[in-house]
C-alpha atoms as a PDB file:
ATOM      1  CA  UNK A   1      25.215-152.475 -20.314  1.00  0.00           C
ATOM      2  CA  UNK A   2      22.223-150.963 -21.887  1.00  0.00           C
ATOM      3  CA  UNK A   3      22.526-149.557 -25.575  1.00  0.00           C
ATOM      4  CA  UNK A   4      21.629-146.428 -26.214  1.00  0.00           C
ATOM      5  CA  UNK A   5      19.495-146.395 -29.507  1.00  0.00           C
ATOM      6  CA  UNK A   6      19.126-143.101 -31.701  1.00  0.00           C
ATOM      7  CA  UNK A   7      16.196-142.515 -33.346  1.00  0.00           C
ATOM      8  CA  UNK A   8      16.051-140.886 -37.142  1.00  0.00           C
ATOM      9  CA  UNK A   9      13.801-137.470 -36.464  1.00  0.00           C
ATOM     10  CA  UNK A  10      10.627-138.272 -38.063  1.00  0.00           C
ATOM     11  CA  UNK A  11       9.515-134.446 -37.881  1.00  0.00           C
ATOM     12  CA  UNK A  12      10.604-131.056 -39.342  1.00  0.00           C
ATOM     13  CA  UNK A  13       9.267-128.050 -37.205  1.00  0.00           C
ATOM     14  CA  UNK A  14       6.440-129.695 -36.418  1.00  0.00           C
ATOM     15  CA  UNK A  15       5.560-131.762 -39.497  1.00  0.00           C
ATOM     16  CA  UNK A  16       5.744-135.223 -40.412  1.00  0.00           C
ATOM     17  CA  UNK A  17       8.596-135.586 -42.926  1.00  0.00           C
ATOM     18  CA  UNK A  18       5.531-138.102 -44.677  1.00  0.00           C
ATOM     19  CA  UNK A  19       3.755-135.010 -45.539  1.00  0.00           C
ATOM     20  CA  UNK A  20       6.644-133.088 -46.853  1.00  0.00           C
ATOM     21  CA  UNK A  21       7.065-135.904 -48.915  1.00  0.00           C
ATOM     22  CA  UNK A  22       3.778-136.610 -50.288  1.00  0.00           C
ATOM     23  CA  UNK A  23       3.306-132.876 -50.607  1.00  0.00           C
ATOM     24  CA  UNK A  24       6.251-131.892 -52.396  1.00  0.00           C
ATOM     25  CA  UNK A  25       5.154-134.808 -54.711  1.00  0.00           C
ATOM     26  CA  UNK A  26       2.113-133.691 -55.539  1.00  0.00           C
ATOM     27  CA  UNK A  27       4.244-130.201 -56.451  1.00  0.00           C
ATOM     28  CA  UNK A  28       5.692-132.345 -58.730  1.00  0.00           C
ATOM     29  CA  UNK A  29       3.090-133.818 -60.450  1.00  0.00           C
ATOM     30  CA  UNK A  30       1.012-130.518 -60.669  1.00  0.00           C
ATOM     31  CA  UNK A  31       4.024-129.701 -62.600  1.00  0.00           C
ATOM     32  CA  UNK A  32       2.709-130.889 -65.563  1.00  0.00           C
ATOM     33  CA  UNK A  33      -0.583-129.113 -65.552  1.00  0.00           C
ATOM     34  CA  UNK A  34       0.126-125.436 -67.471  1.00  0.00           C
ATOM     35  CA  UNK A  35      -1.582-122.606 -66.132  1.00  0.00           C
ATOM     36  CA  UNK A  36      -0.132-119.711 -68.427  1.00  0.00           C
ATOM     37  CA  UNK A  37       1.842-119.987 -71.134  1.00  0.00           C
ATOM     38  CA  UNK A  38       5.384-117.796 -70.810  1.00  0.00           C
ATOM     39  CA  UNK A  39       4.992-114.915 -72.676  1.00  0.00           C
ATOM     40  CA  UNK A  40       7.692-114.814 -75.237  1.00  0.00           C
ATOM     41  CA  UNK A  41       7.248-118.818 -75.414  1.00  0.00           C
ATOM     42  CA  UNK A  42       9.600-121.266 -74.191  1.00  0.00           C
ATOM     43  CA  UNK A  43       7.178-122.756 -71.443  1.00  0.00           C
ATOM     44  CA  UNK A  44       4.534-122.645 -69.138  1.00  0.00           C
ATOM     45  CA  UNK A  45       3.348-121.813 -65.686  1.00  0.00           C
ATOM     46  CA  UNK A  46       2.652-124.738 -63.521  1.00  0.00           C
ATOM     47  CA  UNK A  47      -0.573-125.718 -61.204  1.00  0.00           C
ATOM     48  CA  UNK A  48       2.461-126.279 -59.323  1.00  0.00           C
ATOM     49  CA  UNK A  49       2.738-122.755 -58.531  1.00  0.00           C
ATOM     50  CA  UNK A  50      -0.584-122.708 -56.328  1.00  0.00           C
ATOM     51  CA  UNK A  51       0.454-125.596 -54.234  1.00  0.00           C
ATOM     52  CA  UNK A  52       3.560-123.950 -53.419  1.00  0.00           C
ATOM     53  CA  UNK A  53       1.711-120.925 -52.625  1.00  0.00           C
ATOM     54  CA  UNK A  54      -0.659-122.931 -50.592  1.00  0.00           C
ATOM     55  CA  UNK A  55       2.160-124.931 -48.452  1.00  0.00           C
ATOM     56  CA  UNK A  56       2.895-122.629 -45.497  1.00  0.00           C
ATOM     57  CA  UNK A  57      -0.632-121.903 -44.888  1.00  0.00           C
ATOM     58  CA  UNK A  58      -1.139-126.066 -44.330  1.00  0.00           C
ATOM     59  CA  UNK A  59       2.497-126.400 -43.161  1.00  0.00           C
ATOM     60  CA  UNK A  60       3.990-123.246 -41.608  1.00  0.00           C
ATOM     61  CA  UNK A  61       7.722-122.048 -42.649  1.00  0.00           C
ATOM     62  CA  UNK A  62       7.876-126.249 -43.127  1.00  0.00           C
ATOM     63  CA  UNK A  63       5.840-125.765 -46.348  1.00  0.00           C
ATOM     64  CA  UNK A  64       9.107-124.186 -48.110  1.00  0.00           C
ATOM     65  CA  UNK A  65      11.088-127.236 -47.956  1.00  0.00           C
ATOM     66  CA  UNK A  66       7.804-129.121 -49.122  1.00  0.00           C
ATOM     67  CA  UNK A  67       8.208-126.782 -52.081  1.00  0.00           C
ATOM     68  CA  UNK A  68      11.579-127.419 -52.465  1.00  0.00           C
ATOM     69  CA  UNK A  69      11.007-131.004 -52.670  1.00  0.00           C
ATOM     70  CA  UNK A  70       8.098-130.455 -55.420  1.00  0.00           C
ATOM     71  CA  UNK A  71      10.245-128.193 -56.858  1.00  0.00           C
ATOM     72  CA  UNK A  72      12.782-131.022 -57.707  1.00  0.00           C
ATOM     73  CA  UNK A  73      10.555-133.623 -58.799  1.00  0.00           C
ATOM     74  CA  UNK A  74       8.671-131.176 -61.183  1.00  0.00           C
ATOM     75  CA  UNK A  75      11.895-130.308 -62.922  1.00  0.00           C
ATOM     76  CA  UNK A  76      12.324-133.776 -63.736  1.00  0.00           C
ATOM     77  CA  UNK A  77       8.786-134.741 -64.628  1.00  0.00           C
ATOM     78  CA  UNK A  78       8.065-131.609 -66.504  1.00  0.00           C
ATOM     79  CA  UNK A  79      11.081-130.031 -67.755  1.00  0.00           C
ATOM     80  CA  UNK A  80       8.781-127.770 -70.094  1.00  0.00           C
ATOM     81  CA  UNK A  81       7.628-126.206 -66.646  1.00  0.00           C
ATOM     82  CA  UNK A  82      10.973-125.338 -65.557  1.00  0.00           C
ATOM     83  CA  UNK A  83      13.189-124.572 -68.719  1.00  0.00           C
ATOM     84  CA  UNK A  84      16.050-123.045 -66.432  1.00  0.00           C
ATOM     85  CA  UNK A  85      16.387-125.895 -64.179  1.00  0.00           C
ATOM     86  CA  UNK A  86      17.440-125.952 -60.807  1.00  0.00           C
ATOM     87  CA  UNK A  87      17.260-122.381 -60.828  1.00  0.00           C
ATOM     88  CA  UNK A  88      13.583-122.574 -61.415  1.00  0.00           C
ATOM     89  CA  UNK A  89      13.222-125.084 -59.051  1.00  0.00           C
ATOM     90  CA  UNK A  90      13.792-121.927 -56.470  1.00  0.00           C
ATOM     91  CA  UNK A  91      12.122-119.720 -58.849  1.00  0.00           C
ATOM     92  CA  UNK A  92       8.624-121.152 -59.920  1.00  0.00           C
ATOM     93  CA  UNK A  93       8.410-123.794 -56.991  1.00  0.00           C
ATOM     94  CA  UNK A  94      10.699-122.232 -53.701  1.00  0.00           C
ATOM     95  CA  UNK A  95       9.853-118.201 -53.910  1.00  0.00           C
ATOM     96  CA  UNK A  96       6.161-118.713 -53.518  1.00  0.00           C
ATOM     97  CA  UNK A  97       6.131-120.491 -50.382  1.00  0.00           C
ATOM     98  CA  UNK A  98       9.084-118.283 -49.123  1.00  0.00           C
ATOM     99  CA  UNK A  99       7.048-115.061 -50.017  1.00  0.00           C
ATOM    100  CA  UNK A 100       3.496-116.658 -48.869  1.00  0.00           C
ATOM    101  CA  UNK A 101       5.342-117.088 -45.145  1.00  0.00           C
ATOM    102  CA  UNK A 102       6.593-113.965 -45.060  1.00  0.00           C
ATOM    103  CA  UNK A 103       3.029-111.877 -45.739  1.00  0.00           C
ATOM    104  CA  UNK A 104       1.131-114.850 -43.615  1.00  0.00           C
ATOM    105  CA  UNK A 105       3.389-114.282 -40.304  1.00  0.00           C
ATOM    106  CA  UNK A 106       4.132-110.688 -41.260  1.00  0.00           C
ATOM    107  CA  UNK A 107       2.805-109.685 -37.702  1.00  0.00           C
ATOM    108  CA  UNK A 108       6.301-111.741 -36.656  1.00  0.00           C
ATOM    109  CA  UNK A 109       8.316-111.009 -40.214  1.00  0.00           C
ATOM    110  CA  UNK A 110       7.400-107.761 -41.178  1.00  0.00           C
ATOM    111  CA  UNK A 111      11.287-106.496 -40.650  1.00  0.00           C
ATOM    112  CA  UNK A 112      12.203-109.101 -43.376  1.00  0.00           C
ATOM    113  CA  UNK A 113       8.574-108.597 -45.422  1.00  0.00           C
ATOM    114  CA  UNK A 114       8.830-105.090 -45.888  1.00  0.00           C
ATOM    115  CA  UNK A 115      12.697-104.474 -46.715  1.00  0.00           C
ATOM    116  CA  UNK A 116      11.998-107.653 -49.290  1.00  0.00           C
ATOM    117  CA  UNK A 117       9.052-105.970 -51.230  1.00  0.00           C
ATOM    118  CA  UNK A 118      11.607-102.358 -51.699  1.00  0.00           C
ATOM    119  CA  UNK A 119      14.089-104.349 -52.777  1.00  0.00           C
ATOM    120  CA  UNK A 120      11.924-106.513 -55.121  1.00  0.00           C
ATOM    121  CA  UNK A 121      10.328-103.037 -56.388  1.00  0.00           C
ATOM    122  CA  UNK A 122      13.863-101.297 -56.307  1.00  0.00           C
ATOM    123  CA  UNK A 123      15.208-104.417 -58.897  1.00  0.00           C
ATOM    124  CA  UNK A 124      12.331-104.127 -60.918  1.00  0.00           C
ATOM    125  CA  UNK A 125      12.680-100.303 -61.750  1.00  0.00           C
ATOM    126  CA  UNK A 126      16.383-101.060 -62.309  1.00  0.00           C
ATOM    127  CA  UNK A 127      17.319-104.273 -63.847  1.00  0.00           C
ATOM    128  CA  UNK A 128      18.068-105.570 -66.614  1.00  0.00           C
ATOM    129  CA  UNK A 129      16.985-101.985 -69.016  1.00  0.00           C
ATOM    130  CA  UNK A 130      19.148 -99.314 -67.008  1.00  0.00           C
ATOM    131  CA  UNK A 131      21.530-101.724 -65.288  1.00  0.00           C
ATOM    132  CA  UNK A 132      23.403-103.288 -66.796  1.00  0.00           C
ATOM    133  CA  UNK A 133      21.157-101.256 -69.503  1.00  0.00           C
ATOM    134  CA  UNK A 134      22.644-100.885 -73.237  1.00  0.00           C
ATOM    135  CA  UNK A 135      26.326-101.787 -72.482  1.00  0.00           C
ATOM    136  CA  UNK A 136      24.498-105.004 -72.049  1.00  0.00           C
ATOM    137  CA  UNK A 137      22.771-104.894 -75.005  1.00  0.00           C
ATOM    138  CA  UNK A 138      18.741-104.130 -73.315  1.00  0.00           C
ATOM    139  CA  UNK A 139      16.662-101.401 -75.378  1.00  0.00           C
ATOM    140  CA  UNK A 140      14.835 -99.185 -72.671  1.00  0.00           C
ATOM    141  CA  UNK A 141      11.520-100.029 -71.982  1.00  0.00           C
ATOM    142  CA  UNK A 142       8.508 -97.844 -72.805  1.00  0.00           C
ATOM    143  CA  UNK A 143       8.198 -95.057 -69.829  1.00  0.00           C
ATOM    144  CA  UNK A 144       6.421 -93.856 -68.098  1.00  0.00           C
ATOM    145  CA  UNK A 145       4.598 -96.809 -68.740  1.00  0.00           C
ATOM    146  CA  UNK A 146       6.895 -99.074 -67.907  1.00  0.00           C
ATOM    147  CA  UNK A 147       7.512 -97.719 -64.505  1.00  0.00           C
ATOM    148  CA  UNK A 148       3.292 -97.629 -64.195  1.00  0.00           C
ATOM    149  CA  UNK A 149       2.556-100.778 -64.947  1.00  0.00           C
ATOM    150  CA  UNK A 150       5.871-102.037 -62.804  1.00  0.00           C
ATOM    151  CA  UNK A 151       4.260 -99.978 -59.791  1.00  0.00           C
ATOM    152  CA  UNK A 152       0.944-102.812 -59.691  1.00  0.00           C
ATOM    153  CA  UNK A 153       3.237-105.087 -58.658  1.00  0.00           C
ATOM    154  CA  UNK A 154       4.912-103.969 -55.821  1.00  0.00           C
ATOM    155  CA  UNK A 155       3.900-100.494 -54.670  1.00  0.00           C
ATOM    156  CA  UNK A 156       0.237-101.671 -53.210  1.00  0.00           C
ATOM    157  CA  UNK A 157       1.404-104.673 -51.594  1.00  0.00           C
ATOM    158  CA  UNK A 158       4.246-102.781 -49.842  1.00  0.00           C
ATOM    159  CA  UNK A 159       1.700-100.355 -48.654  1.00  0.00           C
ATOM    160  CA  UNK A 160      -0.976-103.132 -47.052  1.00  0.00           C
ATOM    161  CA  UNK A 161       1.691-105.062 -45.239  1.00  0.00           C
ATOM    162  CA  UNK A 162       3.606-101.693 -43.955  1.00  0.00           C
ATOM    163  CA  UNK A 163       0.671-100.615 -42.883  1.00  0.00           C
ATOM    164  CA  UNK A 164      -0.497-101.483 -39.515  1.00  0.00           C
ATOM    165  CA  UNK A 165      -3.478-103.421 -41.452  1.00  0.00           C
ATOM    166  CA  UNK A 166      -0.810-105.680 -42.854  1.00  0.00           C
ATOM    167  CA  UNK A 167       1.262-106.260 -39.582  1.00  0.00           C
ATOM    168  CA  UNK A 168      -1.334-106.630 -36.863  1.00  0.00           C
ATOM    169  CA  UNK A 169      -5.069-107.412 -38.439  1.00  0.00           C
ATOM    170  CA  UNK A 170      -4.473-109.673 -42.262  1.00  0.00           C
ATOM    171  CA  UNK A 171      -1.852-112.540 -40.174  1.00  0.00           C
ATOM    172  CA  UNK A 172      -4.993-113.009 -37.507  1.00  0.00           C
ATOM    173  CA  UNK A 173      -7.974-112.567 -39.997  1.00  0.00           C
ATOM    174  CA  UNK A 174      -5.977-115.598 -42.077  1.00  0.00           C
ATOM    175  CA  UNK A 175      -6.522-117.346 -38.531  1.00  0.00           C
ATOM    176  CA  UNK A 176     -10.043-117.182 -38.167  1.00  0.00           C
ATOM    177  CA  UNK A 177     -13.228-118.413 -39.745  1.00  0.00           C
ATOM    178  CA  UNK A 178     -15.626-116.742 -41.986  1.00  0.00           C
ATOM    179  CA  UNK A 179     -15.568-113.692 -44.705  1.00  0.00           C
ATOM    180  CA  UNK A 180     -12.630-112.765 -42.632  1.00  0.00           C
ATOM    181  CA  UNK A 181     -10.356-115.922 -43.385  1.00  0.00           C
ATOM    182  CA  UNK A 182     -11.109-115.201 -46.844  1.00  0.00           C
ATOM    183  CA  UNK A 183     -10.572-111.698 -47.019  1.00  0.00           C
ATOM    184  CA  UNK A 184      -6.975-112.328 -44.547  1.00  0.00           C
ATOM    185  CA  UNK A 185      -5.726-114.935 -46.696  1.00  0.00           C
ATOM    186  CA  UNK A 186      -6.265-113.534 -49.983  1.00  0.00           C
ATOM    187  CA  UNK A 187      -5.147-110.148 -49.304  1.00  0.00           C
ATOM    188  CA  UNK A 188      -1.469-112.225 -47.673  1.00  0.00           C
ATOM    189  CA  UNK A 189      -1.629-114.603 -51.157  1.00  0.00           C
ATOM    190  CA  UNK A 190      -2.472-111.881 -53.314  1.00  0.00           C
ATOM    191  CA  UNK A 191       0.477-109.535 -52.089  1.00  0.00           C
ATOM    192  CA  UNK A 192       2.659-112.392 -51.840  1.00  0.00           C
ATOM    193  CA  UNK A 193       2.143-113.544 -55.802  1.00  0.00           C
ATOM    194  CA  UNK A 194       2.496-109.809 -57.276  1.00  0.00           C
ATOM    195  CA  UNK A 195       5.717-109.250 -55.864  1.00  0.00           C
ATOM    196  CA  UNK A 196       6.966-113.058 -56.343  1.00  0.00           C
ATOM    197  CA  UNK A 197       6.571-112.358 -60.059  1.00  0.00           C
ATOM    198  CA  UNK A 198       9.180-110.324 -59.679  1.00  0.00           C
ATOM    199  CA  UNK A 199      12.253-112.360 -58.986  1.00  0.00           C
ATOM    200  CA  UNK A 200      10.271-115.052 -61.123  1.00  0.00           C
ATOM    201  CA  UNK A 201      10.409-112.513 -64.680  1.00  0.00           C
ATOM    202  CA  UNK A 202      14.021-111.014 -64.464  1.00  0.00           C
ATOM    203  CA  UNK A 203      16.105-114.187 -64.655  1.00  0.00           C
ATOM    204  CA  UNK A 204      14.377-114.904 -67.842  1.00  0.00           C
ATOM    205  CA  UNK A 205      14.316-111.052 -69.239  1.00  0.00           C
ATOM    206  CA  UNK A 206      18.259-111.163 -68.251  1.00  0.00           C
ATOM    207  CA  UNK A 207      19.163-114.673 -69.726  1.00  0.00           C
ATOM    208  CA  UNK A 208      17.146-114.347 -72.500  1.00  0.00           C
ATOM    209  CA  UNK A 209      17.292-110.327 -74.001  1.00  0.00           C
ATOM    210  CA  UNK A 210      13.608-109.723 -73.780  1.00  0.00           C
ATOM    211  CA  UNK A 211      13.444-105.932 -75.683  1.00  0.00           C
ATOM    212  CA  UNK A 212      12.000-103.664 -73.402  1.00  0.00           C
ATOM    213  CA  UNK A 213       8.853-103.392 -75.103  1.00  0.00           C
ATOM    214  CA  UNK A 214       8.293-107.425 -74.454  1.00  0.00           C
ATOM    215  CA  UNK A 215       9.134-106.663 -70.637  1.00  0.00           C
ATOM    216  CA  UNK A 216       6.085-104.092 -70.354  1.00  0.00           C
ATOM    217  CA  UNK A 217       4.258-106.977 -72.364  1.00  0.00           C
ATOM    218  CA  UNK A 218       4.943-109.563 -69.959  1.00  0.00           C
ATOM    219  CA  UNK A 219       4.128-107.072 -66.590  1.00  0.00           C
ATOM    220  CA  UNK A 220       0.778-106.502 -69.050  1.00  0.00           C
ATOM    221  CA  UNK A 221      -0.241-109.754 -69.597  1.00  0.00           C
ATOM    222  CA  UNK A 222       0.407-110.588 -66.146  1.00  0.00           C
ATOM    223  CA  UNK A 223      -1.280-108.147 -64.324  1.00  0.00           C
ATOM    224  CA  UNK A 224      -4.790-109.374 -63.990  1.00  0.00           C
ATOM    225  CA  UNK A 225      -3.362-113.106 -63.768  1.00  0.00           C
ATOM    226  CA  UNK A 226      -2.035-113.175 -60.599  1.00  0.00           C
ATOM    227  CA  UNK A 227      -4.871-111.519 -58.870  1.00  0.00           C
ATOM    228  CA  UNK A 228      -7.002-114.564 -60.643  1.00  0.00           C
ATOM    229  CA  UNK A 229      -4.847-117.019 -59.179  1.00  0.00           C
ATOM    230  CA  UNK A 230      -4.856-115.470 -55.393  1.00  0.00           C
ATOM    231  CA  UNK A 231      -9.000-115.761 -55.768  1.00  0.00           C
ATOM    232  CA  UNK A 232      -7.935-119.605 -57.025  1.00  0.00           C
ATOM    233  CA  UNK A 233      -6.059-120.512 -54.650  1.00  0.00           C
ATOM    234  CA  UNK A 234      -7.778-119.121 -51.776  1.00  0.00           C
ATOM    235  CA  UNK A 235     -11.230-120.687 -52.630  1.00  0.00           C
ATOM    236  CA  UNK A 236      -9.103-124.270 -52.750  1.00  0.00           C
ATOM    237  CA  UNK A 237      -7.334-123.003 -49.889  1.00  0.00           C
ATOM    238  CA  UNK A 238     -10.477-122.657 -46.925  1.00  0.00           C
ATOM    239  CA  UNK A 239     -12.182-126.106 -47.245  1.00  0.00           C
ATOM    240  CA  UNK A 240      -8.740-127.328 -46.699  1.00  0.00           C
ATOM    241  CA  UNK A 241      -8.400-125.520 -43.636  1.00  0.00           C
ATOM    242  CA  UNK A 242     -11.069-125.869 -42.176  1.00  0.00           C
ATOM    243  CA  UNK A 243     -10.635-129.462 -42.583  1.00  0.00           C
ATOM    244  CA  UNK A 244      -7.397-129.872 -40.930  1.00  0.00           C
ATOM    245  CA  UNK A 245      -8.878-127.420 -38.064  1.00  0.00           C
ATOM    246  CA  UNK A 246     -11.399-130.299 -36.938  1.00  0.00           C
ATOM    247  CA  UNK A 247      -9.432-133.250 -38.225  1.00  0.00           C
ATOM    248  CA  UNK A 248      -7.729-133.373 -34.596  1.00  0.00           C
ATOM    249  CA  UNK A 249      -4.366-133.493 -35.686  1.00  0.00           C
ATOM    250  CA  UNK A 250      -1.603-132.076 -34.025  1.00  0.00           C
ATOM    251  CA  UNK A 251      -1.123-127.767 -35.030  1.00  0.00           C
ATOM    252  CA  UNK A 252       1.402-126.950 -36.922  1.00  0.00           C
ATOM    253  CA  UNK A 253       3.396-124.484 -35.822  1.00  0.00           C
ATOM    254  CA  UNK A 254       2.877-121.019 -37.783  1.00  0.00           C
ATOM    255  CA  UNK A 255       0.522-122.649 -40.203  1.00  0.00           C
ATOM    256  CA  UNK A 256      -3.084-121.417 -40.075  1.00  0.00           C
ATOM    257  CA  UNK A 257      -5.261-123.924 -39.052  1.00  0.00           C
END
């Protein structure tokens, strides 16, 4: 009688669980490079942050778990980079890639894209200064600055990718080559990173009583940052690319090369 032999998967979705592995460990080790110091103190933001960003554009929706992985290994090689632990491993290291696959394949997720950048906006405008507000303890922030400067981050990103722009042109412009790679894959990173910062300042604002006057310094300080980082990562992000395109591997499902 012949024995039937089971083979351990040696893919996820398309990629080589090597990569995911040697990606996610180069999260990790990025981890240790600071980018921006938390403002308030207390920490840093990673290099990490860009590679995580980067993943689902080499990797597809694979490039999460890759971040997931990093996210892990950072919080034990550079605790300094995640001070809240496994909760910033899904916060500094997970939410990137998860936003960066939304806006990427937002002519496929738009349904979860858009309803995901009210809500981010929505939680914003709401938490932690008017709920659970000063029963809590939380002075109000400035207004109407507050709710200005809280607008950069989600109201013009919700606007390109609801737009039919957003949905139909920016996922295929991402897929091409030329100015048009670069303008499609910044516009998806740069809209992706604004509204990420989101989820990534509240836990912190909540956990650790930031005054409202330090929350409208943080959405300050921030404000030009991230737009510096999409430009970053999106220059490091082509040559990659456009390697992988004529490297004659095997496509990735979803990713853009």
């Amino acid at each position: 009688m012949s024995e039937e032999v089971k083979v351990a998967p040696t893919r996820v979705y398309g990629v080589a669980i090597a990569w995911i592995a040697i990606y996610g460990a180069l999260i990790g080790v990025t981890s240790l490079v600071p980018l921006f110091p938390y403002v308030g103190g207390g920490g840093y933001l990673p290099l990490a942050v860009a590679f995580a960003a980067m993943a689902p554009l080499i990797m597809g929706p694979t490039g999460i778990l890759a971040a997931f992985v990093g996210g892990l290994i950072g919080m034990f090689v550079s605790p300094a980079a995640y001070p809240l632990g496994l909760l910033d491993v899904i916060l500094t290291a997970t939410l990137p890639a998860v936003f960066v696959t939304l806006t990427i394949n937002n002519d496929k997720y738009w349904f979860l894209t858009i309803p995901a950048f009210i809500a981010m906006g929505l939680w914003l405008l709401v938490f932690p200064y008017y709920w659970p507000g000063e029963a809590a303890g939380f002075s109000s922030p400035p207004q109407p600055y507050f709710t200005a400067i809280a607008a950069w981050y989600w109201v013009p990103w919700l606007i390109i990718m609801g737009s039919p722009f957003g949905i139909k042109l920016l996922p295929k412009w991402a897929r091409k080559t030329g100015k048009k790679q670069y303008v499609g894959v910044f516009l998806t990173l740069l809209s992706s990173m604004m509204v990420w910062a989101i989820p990534w300042f509240l836990p912190y604002w909540y956990l650790f009583s930031y005054p409202g006057t330090l929350a409208a310094a943080v959405l300050t300080a921030y404000s030009w940052w991230f737009p510096a980082l999409s430009v970053i990562i999106t220059i490091i992000t082509i040559p990659i690319i456009e390697g992988l395109r004529r490297s004659g591997l095997p496509r990735i499902p979803l990713a853009i090369w």
